[in-house]
Protein backbone atom coordinates (compact mmCIF):
# COMPACT_ATOMS: atom_id res chain seq x y z
CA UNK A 1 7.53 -15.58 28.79
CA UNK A 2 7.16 -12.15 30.55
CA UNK A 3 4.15 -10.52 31.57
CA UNK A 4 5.39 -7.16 30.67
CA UNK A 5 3.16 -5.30 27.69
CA UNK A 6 4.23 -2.69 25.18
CA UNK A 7 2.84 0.72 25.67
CA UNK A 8 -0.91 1.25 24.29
CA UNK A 9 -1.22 -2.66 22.95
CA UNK A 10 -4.07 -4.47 24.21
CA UNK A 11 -6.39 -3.57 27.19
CA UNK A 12 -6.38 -4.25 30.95
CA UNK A 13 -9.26 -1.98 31.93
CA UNK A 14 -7.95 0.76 34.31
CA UNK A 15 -4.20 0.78 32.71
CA UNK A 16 -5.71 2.68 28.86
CA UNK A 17 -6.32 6.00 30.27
CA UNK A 18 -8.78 8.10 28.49
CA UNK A 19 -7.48 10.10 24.91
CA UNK A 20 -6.56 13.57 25.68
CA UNK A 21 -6.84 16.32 22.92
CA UNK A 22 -3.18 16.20 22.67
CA UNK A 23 -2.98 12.44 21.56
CA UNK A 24 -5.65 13.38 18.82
CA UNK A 25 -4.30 12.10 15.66
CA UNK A 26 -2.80 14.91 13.36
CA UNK A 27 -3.22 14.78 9.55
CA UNK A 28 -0.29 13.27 7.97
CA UNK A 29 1.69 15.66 5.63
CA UNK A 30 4.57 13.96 4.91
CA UNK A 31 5.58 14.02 1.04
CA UNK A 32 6.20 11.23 -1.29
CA UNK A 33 10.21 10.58 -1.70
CA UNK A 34 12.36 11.88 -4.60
CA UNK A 35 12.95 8.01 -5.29
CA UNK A 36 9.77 6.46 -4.48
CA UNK A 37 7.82 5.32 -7.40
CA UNK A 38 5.28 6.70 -9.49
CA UNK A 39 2.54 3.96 -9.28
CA UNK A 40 -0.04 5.53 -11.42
CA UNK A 41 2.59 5.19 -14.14
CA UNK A 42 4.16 1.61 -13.93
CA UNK A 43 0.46 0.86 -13.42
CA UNK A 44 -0.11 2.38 -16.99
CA UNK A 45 3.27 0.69 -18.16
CA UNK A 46 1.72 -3.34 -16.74
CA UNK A 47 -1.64 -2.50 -18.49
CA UNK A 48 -0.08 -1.15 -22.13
CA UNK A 49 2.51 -4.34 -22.40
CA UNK A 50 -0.37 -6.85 -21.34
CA UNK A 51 -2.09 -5.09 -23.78
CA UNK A 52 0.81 -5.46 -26.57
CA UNK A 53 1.27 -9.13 -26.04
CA UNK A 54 -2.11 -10.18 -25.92
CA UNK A 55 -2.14 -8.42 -29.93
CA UNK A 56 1.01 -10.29 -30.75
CA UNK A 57 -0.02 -13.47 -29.77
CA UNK A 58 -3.71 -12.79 -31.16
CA UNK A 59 -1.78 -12.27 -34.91
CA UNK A 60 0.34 -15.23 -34.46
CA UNK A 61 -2.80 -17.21 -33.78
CA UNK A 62 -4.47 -16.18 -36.49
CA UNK A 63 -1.17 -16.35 -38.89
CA UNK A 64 -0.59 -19.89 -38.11
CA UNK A 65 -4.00 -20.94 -37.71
């Protein structure tokens, strides 16, 4: 196994040197994808089926009770 470290990972005392202004993190303002999903809405979609089938099977329970 080699000794050699990735860049930043872990700490070995006098190797980190102190943050700079420059490496300050920036905010991120990247956008969501054309393509990615909407997850406010298939969130809605999970809740209003689970909500359908619980009435279905509540009438059948009650029909063939």
């Amino acid at each position: 196994m080699s000794d050699a470290r990735e860049s930043g990972v872990g700490s070995r005392g006098s190797e980190l040197g102190s943050p700079t202004t420059s490496e300050a993190p920036t905010p991120d303002t990247r956008q969501p994808t054309p393509g990615a999903p909407n997850w406010r809405l298939i969130y809605s979609a999970v809740i209003i089926e689970l909500t359908i089938l619980i009435v279905i099977f509540y009438a059948f329970t009650k029909a063939f009770a």
